[in-house]
Protein backbone atom coordinates (compact mmCIF):
# COMPACT_ATOMS: atom_id res chain seq x y z
CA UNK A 1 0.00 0.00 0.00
CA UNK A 2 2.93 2.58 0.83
CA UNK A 3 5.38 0.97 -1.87
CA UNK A 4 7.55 3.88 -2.76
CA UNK A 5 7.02 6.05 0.23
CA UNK A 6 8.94 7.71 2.18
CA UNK A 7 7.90 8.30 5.71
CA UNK A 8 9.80 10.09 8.75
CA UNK A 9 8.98 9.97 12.69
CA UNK A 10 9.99 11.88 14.75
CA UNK A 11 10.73 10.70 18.14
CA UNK A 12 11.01 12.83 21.36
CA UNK A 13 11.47 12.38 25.09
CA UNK A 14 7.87 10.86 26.62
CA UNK A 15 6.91 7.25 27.69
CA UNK A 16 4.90 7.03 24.54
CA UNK A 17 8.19 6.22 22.67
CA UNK A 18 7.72 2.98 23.15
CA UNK A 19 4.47 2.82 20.76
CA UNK A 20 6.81 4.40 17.68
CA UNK A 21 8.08 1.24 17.51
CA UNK A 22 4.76 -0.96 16.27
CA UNK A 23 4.01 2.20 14.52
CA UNK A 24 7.44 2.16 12.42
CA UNK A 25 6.72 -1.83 11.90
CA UNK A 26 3.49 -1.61 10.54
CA UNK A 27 4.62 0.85 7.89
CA UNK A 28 7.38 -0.97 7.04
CA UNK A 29 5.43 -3.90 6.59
CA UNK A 30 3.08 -2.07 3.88
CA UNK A 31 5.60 -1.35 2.09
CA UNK A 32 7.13 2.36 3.28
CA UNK A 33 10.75 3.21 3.35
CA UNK A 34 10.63 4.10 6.95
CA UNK A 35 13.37 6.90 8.93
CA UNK A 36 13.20 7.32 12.60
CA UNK A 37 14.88 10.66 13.97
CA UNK A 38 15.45 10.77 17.53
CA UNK A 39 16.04 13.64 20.04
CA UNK A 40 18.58 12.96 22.80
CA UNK A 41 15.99 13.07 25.51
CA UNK A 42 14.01 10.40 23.74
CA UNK A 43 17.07 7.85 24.19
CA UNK A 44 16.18 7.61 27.75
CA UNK A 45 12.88 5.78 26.77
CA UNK A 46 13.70 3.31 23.58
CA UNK A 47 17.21 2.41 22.25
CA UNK A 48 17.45 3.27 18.56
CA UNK A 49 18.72 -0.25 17.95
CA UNK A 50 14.55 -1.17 17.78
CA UNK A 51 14.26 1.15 15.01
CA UNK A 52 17.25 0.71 12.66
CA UNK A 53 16.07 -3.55 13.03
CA UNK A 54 12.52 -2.68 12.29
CA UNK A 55 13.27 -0.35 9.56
CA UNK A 56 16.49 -1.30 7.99
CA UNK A 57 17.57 2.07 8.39
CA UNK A 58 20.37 4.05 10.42
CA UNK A 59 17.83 5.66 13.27
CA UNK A 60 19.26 9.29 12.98
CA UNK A 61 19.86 11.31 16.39
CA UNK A 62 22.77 13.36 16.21
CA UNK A 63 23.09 16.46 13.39
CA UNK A 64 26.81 16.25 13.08
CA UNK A 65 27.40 12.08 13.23
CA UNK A 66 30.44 11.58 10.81
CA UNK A 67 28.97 7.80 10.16
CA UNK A 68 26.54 8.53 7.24
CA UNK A 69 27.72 9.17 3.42
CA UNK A 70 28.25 11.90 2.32
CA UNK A 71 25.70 14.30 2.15
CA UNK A 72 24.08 16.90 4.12
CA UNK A 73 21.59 14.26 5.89
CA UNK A 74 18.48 16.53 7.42
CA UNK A 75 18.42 18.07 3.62
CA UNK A 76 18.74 15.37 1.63
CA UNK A 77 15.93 13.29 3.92
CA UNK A 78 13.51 16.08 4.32
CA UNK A 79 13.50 16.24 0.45
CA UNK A 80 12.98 12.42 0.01
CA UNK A 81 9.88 12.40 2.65
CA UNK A 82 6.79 12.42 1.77
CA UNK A 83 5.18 12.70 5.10
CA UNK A 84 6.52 13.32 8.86
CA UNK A 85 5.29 12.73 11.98
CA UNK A 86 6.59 13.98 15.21
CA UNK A 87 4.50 11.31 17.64
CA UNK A 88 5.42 11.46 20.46
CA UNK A 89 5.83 15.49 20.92
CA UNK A 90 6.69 16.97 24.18
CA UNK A 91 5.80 20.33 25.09
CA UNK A 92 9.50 21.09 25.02
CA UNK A 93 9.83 19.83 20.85
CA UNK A 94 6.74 21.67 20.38
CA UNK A 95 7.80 24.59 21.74
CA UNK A 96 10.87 25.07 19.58
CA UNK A 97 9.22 23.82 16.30
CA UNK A 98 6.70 27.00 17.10
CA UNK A 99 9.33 29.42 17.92
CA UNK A 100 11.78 27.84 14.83
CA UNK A 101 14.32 26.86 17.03
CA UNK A 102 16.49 23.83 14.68
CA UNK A 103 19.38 22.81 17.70
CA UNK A 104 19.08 19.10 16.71
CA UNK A 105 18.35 16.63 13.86
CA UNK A 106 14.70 16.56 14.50
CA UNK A 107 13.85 20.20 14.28
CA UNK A 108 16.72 20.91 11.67
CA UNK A 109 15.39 18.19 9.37
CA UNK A 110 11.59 19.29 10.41
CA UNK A 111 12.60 23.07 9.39
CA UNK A 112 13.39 21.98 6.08
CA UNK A 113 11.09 20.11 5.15
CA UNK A 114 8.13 21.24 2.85
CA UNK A 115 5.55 18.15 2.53
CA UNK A 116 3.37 17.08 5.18
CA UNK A 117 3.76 17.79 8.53
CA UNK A 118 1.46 15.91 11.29
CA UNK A 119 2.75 16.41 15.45
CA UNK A 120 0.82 14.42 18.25
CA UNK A 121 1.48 15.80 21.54
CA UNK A 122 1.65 13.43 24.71
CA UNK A 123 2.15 15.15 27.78
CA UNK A 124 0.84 15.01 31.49
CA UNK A 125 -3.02 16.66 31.59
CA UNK A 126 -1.67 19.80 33.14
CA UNK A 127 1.02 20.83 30.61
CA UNK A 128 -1.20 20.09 27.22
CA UNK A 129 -3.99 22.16 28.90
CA UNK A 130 -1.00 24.68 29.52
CA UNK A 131 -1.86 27.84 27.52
CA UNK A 132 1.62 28.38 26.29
CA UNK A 133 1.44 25.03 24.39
CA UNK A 134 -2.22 25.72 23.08
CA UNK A 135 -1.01 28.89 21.83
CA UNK A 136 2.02 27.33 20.15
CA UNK A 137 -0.56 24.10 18.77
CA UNK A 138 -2.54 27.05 17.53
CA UNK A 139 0.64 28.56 15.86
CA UNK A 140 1.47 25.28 14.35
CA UNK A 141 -1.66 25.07 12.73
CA UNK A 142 -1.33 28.55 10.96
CA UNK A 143 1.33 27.45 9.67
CA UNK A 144 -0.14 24.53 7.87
CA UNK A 145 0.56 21.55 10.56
CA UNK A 146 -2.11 18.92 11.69
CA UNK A 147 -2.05 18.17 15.33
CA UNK A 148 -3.69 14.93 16.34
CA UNK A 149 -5.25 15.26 19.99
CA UNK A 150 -4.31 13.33 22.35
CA UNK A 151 -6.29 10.51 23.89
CA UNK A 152 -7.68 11.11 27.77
CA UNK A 153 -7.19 8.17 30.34
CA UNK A 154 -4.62 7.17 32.83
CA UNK A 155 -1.70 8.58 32.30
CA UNK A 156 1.94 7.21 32.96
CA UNK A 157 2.25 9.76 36.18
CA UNK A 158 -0.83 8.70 37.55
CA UNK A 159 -3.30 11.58 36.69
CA UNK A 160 -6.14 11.06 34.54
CA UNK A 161 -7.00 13.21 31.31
CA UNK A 162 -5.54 14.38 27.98
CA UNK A 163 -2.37 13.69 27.16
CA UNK A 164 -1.64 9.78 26.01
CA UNK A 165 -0.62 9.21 22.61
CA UNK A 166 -3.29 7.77 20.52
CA UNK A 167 -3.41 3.82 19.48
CA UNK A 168 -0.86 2.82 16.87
CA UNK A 169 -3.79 2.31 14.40
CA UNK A 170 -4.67 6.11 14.70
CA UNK A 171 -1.34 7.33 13.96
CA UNK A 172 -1.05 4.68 11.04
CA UNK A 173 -4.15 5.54 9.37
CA UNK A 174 -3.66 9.35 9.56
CA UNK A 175 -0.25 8.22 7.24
CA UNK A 176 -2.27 6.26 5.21
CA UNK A 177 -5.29 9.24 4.69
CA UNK A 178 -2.51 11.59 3.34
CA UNK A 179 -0.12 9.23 1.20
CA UNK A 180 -1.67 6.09 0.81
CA UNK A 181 -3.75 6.56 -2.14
CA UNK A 182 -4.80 10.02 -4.21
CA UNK A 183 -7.67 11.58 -3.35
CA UNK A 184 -9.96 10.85 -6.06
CA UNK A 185 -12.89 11.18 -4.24
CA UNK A 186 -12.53 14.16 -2.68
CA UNK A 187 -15.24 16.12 -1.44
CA UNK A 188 -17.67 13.10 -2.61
CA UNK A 189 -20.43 11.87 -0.33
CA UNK A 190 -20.79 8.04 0.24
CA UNK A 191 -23.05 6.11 1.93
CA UNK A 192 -22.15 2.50 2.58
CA UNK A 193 -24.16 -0.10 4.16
CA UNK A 194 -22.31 -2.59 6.29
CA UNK A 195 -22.74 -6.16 8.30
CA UNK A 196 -25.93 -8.17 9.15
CA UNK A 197 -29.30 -7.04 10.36
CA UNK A 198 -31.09 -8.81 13.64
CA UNK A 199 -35.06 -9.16 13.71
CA UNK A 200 -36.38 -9.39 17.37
CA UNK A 201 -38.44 -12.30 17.23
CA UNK A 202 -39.60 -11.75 21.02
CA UNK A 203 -37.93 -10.42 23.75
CA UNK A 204 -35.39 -13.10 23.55
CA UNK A 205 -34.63 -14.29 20.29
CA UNK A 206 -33.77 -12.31 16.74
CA UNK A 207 -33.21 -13.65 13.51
CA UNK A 208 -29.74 -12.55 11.73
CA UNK A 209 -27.20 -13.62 8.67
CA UNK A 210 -23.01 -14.55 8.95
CA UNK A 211 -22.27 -11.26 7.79
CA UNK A 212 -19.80 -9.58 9.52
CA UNK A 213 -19.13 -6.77 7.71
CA UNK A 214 -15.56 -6.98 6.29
CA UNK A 215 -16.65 -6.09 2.80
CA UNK A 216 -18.25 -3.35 3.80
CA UNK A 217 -16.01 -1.65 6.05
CA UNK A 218 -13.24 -2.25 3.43
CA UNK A 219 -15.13 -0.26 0.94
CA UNK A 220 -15.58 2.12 3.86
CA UNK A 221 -12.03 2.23 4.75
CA UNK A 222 -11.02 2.75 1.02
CA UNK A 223 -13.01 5.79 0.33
CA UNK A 224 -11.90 7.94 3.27
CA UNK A 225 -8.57 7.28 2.40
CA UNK A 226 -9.08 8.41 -1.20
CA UNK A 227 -10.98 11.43 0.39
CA UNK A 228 -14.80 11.29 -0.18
CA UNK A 229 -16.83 12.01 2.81
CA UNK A 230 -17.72 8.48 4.31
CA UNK A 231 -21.39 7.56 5.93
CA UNK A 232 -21.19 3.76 7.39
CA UNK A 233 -24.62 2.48 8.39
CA UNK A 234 -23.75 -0.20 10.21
CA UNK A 235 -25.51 -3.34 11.78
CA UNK A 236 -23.61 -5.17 14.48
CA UNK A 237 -19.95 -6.45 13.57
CA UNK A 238 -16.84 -6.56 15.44
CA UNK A 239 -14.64 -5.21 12.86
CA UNK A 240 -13.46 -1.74 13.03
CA UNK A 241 -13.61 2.03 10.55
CA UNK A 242 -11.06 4.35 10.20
CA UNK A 243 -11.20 7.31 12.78
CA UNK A 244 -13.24 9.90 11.04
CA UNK A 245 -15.64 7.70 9.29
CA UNK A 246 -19.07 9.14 10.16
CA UNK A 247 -20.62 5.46 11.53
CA UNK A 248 -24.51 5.02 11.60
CA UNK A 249 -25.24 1.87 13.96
CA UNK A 250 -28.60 -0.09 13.68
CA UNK A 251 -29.66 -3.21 14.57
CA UNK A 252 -32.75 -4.13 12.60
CA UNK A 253 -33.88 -3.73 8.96
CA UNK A 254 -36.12 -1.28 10.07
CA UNK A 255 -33.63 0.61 11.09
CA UNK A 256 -31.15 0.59 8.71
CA UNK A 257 -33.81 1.36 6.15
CA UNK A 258 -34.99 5.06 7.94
CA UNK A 259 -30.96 5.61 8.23
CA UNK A 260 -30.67 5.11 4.78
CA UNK A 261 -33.86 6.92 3.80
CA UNK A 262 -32.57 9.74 6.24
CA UNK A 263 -29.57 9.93 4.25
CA UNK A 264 -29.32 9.08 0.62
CA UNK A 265 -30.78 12.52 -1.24
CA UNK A 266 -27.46 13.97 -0.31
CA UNK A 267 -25.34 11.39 -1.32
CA UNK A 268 -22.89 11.23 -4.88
CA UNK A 269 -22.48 7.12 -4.54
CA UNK A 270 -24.51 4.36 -2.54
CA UNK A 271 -23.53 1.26 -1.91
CA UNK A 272 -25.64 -1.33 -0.38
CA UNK A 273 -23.34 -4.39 1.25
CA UNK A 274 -25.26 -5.09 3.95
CA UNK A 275 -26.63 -8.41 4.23
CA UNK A 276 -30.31 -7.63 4.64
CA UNK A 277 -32.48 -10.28 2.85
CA UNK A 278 -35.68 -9.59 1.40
CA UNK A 279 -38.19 -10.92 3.82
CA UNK A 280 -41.28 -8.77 2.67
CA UNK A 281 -44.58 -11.24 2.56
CA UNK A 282 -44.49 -11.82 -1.51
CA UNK A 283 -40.48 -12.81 -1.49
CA UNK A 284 -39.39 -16.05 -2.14
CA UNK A 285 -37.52 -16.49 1.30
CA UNK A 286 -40.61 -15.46 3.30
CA UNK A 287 -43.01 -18.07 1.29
CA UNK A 288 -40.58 -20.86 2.76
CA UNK A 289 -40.95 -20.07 6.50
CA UNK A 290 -42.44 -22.75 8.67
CA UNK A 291 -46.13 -21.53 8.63
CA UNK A 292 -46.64 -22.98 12.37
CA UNK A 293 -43.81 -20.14 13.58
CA UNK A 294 -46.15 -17.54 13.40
CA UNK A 295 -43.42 -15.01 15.71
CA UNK A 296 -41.21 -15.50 13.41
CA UNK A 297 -43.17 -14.85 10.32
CA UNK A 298 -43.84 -11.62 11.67
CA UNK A 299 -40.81 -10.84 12.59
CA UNK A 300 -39.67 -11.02 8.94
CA UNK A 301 -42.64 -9.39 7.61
CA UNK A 302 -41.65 -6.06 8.90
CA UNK A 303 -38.24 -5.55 6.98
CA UNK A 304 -38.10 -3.69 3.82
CA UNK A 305 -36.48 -3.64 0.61
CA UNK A 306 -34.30 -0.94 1.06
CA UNK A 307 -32.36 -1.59 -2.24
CA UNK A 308 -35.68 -1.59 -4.61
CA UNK A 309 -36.90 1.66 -2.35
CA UNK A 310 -33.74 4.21 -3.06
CA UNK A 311 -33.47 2.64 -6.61
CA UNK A 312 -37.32 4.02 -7.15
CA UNK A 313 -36.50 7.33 -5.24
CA UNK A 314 -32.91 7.81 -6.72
CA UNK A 315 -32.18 11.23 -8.54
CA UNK A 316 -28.73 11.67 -9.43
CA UNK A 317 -27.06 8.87 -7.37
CA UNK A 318 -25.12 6.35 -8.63
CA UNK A 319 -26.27 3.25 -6.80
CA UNK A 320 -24.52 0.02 -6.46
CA UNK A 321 -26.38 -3.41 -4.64
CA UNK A 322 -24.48 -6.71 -3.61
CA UNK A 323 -26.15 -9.80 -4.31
CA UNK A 324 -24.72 -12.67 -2.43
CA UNK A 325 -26.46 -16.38 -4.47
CA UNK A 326 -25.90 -20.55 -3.67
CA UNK A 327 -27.34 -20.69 -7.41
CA UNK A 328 -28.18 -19.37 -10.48
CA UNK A 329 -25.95 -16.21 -9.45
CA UNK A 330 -25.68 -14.60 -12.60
CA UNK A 331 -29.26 -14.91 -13.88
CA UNK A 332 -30.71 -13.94 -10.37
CA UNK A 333 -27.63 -11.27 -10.13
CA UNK A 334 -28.75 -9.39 -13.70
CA UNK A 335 -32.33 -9.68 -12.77
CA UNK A 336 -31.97 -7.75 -9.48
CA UNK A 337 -30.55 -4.99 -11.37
CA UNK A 338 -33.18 -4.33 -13.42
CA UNK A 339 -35.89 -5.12 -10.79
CA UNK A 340 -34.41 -2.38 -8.04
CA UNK A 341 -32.94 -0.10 -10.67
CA UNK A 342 -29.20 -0.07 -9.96
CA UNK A 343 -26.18 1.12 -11.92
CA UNK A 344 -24.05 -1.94 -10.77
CA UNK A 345 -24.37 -5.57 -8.99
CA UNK A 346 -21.62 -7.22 -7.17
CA UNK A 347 -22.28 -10.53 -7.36
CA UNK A 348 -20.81 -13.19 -5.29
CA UNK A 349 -21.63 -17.35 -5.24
CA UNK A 350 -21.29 -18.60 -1.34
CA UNK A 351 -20.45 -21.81 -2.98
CA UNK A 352 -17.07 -20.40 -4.35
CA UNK A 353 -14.01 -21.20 -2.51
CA UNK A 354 -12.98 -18.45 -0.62
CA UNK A 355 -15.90 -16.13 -0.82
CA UNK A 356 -18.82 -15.30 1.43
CA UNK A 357 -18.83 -14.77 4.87
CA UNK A 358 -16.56 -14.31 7.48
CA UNK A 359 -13.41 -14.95 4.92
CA UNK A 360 -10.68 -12.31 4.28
CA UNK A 361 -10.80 -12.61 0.44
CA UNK A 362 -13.74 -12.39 -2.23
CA UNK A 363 -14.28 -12.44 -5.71
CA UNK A 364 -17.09 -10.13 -7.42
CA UNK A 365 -18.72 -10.36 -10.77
CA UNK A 366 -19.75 -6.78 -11.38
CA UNK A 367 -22.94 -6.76 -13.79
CA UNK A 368 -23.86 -3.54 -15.33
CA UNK A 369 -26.72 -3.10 -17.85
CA UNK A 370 -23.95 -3.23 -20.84
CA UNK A 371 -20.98 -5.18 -19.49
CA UNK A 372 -20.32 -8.49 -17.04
CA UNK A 373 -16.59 -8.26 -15.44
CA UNK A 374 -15.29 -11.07 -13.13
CA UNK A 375 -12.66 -9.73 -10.47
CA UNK A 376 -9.17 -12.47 -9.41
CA UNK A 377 -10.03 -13.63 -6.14
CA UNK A 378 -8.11 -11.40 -4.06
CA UNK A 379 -8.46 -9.58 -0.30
CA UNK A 380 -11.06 -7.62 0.53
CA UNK A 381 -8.87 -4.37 0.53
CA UNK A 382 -7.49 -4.81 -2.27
CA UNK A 383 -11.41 -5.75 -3.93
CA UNK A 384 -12.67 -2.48 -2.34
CA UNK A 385 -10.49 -0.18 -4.61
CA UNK A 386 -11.69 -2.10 -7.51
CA UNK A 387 -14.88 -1.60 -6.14
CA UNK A 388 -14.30 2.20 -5.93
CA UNK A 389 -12.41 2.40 -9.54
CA UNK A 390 -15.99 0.51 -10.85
CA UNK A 391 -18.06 2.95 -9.00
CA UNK A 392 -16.55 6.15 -10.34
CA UNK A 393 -17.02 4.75 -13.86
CA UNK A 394 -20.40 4.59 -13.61
């Protein structure tokens, strides 16, 4: 995903060091060319060993080290970068970045370069609510920086508030938002239904589906990091968006069908993934319920066809349903299309190796009025940007 990025931390004298270092593996591992620069203070918390094993390269700390070729090293690195992150910043680093101070490798390097530039403060409570280091947070961001706020908990001197570095994933995906793909979708608005649905049979019992939402949340995932504006109505899944997603929850059909209905007029692209089977009284799945379970046939009677309703009510929306088959996929598949008016069906046969629920990878036939394309079976990240590509081509 980062193949032929560059990407430098910063790292500077807090506790929260010690996260840097799944932070720096994780990028390495997609692919980035990774450079850690250290501050002296911050090589009381984590040897720079960690970093020059997980990254393969020298972990930079001192401006004037005669063990590098040469070249003028904070110049020639801030003009490879394509992104740095000083996480974590103390008020101290912060401090001197505002006032331009450059008396080390970090701030020197930091000074000169001109891409992006992303600091996460970690602190105790009582110096980030400090006013001198709002004021110089508020500088930063005049001057084009994004600050990522800290978390609030327990913090490693006992107190309890702002201050603790976010998770690893945060500080990843923030990376990922600015270099990982272009932003092709900016500004677009895109509403994406996710997971299963559960219909409360009684009190005690619902009826749901094996979804769990990967597919859904990949496509999710993939469009906020190529910019558009992301709306996730989600049923109940344990798998997790991208900070900044705007997530919907719902439980029932019902509900995700008045989300979606309270949504969709302002929306560029929808795509339906949930798993939400038609159980109205005339569909075929209803007509084989058990006519003795008379809960549960009225359960199902109350969920509605959410596809076939914004397909009627559509404008200039570009609508895309998933249709998930055991047979006759392709038939059934082109047939839905026309039936609930959408641009495009991704299809998908649960008796296909490796497909279906639960599973990491997928493969999609995408059926348009004009044109039938089968996808490799690949990963559901990877099938979510093909998803995306198919989408804006509509």
């Amino acid at each position: 995903m980062l193949k032929g990025k560059t990407v430098v931390l910063g790292i500077t004298g807090s506790i929260a060091a010690y996260k840097m270092a799944g932070v720096a593996h994780t990028l390495k591992k997609m692919g980035a060319d990774v450079h850690v620069i250290m501050t002296k203070n911050a090589l009381n918390f984590i040897n720079p060993i960690t970093f020059e094993t997980l990254t393969s390269n020298k972990c930079l700390v001192d401006t004037f080290d005669r063990n590098f070729e040469f070249n003028v090293e904070h110049v020639s690195l801030a003009k490879k970068a394509d992104i740095f992150m000083v996480a974590p910043a103390s008020a101290n680093v912060i401090g001197k970045i505002a006032s331009g101070i450059c008396d080390d490798m970090l701030t020197t390097t930091l000074f000169a370069f001109k891409g992006i530039k992303i600091i996460a403060p970690a602190m105790n409570t009582n110096m980030y609510d400090n006013p001198i280091l709002q004021d110089n947070l508020k500088k930063l961001k005049g001057y084009g920086y994004e600050i990522i706020e800290p978390a609030s908990g327990l913090l490693a001197c006992d107190d309890i508030g702002r201050g603790k570095l976010p998770d690893e994933e945060i500080l990843v995906n923030r990376i990922l938002y600015h270099i990982a793909f272009p932003h092709d979708l900016e500004g677009k608005n895109i509403l994406i239904t996710a997971g299963p649905t559960q219909e409360a049979i009684d009190p005690v019992r619902f009826i749901t589906n094996h979804s769990t939402g990967k597919m859904g949340y990949a496509i999710a995932n993939n469009a906020y990091l190529r910019g558009a504006n992301v709306y996730l109505v989600s049923g109940p899944v344990n798998v997790k968006a991208i900070d900044g997603i705007n997530i919907i929850p719902v439980k029932s059909a019902e509900d995700m069908f008045k989300a979606v209905e309270a949504n969709y007029k302002n929306m560029d692209y929808i795509i339906m993934s949930a798993a939400v089977a038609d159980y109205t009284p005339e569909s075929v799945a209803a007509q084989k319920i058990k006519k003795s379970d008379d809960d549960m046939k009225i359960a199902l009677s109350r969920t509605k066809d959410i596809l076939g309703f914004v397909g009627a009510n559509k404008t200039t929306q570009k609508l895309v349903g998933f249709s998930m088959e055991t047979e006759n996929m392709l038939e059934n598949s082109q047939k839905k299309l026309l039936k609930k008016n959408a641009d495009m069906i991704c299809a998908n046969s649960l008796s296909s190796k490796g497909t279906g629920f639960g599973v990491d990878t997928n493969q999609i036939t995408f059926i348009t009025k004009d044109k039938i394309e089968v996808s490799d079976l690949i990963s559901k990240s990877e099938l979510a940007k093909i998803i995306l590509d198919k989408v804006k081509e509509l």
